[in-house]
C-alpha atoms as a PDB file:
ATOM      1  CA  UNK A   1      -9.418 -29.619   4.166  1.00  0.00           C
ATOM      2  CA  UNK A   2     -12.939 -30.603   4.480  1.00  0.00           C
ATOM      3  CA  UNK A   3     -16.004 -28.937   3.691  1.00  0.00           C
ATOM      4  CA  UNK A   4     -17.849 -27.485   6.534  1.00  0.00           C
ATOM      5  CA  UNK A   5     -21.240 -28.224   5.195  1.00  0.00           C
ATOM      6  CA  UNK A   6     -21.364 -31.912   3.578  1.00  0.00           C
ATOM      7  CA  UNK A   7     -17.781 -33.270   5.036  1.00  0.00           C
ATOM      8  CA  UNK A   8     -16.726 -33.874   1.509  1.00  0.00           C
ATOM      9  CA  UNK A   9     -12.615 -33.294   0.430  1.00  0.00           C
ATOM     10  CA  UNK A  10     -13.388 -32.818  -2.812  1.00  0.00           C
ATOM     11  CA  UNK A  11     -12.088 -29.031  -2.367  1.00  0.00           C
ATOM     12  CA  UNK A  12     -10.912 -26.709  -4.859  1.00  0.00           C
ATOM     13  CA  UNK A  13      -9.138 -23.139  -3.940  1.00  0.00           C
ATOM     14  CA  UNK A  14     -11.105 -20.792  -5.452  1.00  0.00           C
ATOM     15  CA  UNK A  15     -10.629 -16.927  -6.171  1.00  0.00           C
ATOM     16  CA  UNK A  16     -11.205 -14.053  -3.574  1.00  0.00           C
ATOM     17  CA  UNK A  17     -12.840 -10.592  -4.321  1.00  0.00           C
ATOM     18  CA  UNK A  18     -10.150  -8.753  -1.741  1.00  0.00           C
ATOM     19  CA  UNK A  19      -6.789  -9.243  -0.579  1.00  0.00           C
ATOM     20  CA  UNK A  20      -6.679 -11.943   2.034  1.00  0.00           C
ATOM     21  CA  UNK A  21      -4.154 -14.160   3.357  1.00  0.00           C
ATOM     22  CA  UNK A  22      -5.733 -17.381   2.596  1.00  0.00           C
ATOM     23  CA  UNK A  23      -7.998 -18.081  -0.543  1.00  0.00           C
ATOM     24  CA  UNK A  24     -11.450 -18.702  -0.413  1.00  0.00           C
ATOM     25  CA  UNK A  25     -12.072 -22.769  -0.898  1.00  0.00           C
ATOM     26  CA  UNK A  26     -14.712 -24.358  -2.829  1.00  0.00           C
ATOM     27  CA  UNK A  27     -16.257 -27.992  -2.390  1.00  0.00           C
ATOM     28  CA  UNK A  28     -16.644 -29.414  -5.907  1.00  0.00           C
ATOM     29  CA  UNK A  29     -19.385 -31.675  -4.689  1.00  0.00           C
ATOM     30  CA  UNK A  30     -22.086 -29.180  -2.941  1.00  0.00           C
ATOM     31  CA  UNK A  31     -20.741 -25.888  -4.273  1.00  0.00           C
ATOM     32  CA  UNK A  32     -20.076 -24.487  -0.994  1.00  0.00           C
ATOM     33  CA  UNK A  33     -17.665 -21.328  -0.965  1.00  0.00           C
ATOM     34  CA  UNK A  34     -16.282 -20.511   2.469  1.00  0.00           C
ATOM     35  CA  UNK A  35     -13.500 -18.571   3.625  1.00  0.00           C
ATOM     36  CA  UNK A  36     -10.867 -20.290   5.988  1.00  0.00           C
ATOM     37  CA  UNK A  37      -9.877 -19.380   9.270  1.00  0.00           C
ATOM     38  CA  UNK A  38      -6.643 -17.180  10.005  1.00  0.00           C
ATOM     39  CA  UNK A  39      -3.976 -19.470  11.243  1.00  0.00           C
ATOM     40  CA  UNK A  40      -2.826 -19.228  14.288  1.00  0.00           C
ATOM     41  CA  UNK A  41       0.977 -18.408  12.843  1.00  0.00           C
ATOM     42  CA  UNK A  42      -0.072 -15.699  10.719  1.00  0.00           C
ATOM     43  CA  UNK A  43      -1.907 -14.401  13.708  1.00  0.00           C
ATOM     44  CA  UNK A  44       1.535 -14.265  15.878  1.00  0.00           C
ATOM     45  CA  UNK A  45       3.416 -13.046  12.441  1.00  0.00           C
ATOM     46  CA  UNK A  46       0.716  -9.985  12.664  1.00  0.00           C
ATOM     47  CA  UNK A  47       1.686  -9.472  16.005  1.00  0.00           C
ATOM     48  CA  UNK A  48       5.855  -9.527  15.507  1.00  0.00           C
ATOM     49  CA  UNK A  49       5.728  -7.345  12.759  1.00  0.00           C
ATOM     50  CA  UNK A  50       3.221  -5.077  14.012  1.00  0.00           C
ATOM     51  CA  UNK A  51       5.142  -4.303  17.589  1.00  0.00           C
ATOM     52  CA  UNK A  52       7.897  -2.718  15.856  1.00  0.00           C
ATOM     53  CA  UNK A  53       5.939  -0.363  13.313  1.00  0.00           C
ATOM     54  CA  UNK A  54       3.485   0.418  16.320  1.00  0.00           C
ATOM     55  CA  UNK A  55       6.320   1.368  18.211  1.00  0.00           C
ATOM     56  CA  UNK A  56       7.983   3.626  15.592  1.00  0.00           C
ATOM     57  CA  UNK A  57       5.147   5.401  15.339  1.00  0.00           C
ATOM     58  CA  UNK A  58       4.810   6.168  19.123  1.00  0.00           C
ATOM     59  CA  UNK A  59       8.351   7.824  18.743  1.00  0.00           C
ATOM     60  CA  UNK A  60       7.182  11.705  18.409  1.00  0.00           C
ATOM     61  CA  UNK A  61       5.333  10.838  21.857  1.00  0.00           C
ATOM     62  CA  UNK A  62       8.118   9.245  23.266  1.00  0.00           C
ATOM     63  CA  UNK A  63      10.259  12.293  22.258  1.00  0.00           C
ATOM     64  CA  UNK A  64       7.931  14.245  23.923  1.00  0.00           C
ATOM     65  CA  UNK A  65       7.924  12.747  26.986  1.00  0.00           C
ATOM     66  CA  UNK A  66      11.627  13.043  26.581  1.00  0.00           C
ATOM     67  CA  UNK A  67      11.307  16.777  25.703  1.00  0.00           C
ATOM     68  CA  UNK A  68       9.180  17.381  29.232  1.00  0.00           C
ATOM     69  CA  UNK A  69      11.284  15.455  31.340  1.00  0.00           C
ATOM     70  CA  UNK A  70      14.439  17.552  30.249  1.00  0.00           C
ATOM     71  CA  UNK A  71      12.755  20.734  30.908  1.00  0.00           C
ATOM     72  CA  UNK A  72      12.169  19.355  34.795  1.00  0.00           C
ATOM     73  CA  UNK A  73      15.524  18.030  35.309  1.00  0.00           C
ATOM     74  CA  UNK A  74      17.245  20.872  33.359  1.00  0.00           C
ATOM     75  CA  UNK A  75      19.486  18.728  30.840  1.00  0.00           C
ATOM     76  CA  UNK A  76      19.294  20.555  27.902  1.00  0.00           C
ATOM     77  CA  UNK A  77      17.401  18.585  24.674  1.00  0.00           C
ATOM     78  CA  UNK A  78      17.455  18.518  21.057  1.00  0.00           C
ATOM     79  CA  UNK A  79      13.882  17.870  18.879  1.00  0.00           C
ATOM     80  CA  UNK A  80      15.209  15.081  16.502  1.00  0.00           C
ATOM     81  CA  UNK A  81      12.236  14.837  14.393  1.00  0.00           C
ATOM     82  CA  UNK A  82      10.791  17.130  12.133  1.00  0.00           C
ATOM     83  CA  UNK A  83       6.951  18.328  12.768  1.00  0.00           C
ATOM     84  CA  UNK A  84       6.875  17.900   9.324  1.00  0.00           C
ATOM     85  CA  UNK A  85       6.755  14.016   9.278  1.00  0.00           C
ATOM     86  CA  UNK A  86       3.738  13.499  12.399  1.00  0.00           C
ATOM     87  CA  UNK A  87       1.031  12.437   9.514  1.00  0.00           C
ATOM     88  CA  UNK A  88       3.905   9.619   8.192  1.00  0.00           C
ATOM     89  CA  UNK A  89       4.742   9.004  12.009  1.00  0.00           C
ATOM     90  CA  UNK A  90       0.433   8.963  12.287  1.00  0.00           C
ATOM     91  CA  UNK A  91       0.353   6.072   9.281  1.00  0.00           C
ATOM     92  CA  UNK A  92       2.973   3.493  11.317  1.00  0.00           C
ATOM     93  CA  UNK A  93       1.187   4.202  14.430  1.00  0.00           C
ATOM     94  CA  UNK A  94      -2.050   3.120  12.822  1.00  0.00           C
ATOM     95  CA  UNK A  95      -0.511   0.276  10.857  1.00  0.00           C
ATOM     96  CA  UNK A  96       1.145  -1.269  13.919  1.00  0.00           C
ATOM     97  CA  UNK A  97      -2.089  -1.074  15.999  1.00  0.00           C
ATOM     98  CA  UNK A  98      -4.099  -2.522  13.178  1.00  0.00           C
ATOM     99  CA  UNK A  99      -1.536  -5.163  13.304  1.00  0.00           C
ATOM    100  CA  UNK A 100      -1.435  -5.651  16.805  1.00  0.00           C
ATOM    101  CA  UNK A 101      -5.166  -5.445  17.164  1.00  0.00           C
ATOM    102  CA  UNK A 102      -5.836  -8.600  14.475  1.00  0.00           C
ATOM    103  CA  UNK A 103      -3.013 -10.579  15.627  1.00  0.00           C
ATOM    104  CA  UNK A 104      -4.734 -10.344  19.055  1.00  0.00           C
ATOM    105  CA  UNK A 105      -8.233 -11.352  18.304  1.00  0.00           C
ATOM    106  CA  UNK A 106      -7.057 -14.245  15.923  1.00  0.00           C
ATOM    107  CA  UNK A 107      -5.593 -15.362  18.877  1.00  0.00           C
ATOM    108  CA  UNK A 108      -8.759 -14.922  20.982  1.00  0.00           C
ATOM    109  CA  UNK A 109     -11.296 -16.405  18.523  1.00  0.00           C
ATOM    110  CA  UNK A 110     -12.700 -13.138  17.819  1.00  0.00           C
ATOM    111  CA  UNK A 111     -11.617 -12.607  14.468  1.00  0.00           C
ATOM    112  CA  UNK A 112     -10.297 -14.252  11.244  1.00  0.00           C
ATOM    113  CA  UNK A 113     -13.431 -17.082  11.746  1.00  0.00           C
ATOM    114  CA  UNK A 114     -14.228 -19.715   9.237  1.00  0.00           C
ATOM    115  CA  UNK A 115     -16.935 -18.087   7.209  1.00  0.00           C
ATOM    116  CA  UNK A 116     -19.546 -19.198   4.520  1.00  0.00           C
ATOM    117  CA  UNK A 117     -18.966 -16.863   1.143  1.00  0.00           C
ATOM    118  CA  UNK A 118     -21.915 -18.367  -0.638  1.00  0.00           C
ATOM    119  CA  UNK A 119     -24.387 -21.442   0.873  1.00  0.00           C
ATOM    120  CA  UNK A 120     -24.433 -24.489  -1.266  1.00  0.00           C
ATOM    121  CA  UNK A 121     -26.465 -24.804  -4.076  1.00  0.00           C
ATOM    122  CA  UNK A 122     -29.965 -26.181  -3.147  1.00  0.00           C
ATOM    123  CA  UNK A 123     -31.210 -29.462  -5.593  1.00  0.00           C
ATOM    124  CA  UNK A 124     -34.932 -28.904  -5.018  1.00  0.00           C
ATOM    125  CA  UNK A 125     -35.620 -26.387  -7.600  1.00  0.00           C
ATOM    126  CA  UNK A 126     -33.787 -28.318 -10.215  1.00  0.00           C
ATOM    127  CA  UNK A 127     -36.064 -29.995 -12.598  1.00  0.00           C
ATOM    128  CA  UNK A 128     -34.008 -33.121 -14.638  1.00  0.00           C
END
């Protein structure tokens, strides 16, 4: 990996200050800290495991739907969920679209950019 400001590959992984999937690099020779962009596989890997979870928690509105539909055709139905569990139902249905939602802009350029953490360190100030 090169640095994005002086080309050099004298680059060191570096620590981050929040969870991320990739660490923040460091170029040993102009002190440039940048942040990596979100590779394309994670991006898809966002997106695999995110349909699932999304979709479990779309399941008290899918038993719903169920629920009406009975009443029209007259087939009798049982609720098989407790009301009880909506706000845990609530969490995987945010989860999974927070996972679908990244996945999808990684893969449209509109997220998970290379990004400059700190600019490098400027040699005019320096007195020798």
């Amino acid at each position: 990996m090169q640095c994005p400001v002086c080309g050099s590959n004298k680059v060191r992984r570096t620590a981050t200050a929040h969870v991320q999937p990739v660490k923040n690099r460091r170029c040993k020779h102009c002190g440039t800290i940048w942040r990596p962009a979100t590779p394309v596989w994670l991006a898809i890997v966002f997106l695999l495991l995110g349909t699932p979870v999304f979709l479990v928690g779309c399941y008290p509105l899918l038993d719903a739907v169920n629920c009406l539909s009975s009443r029209v055709s007259g087939l009798p139905h049982r609720v098989t969920w407790n009301g009880d569990m909506l706000p845990v139902f609530a969490f995987f249905w945010f989860l999974g679209a927070f996972c679908l939602n990244h996945g999808a802009a990684v893969l449209r350029g509109q997220a998970g950019k290379l990004r400059i953490v700190k600019p490098p360190v400027s040699n005019e100030g320096k007195r020798s």
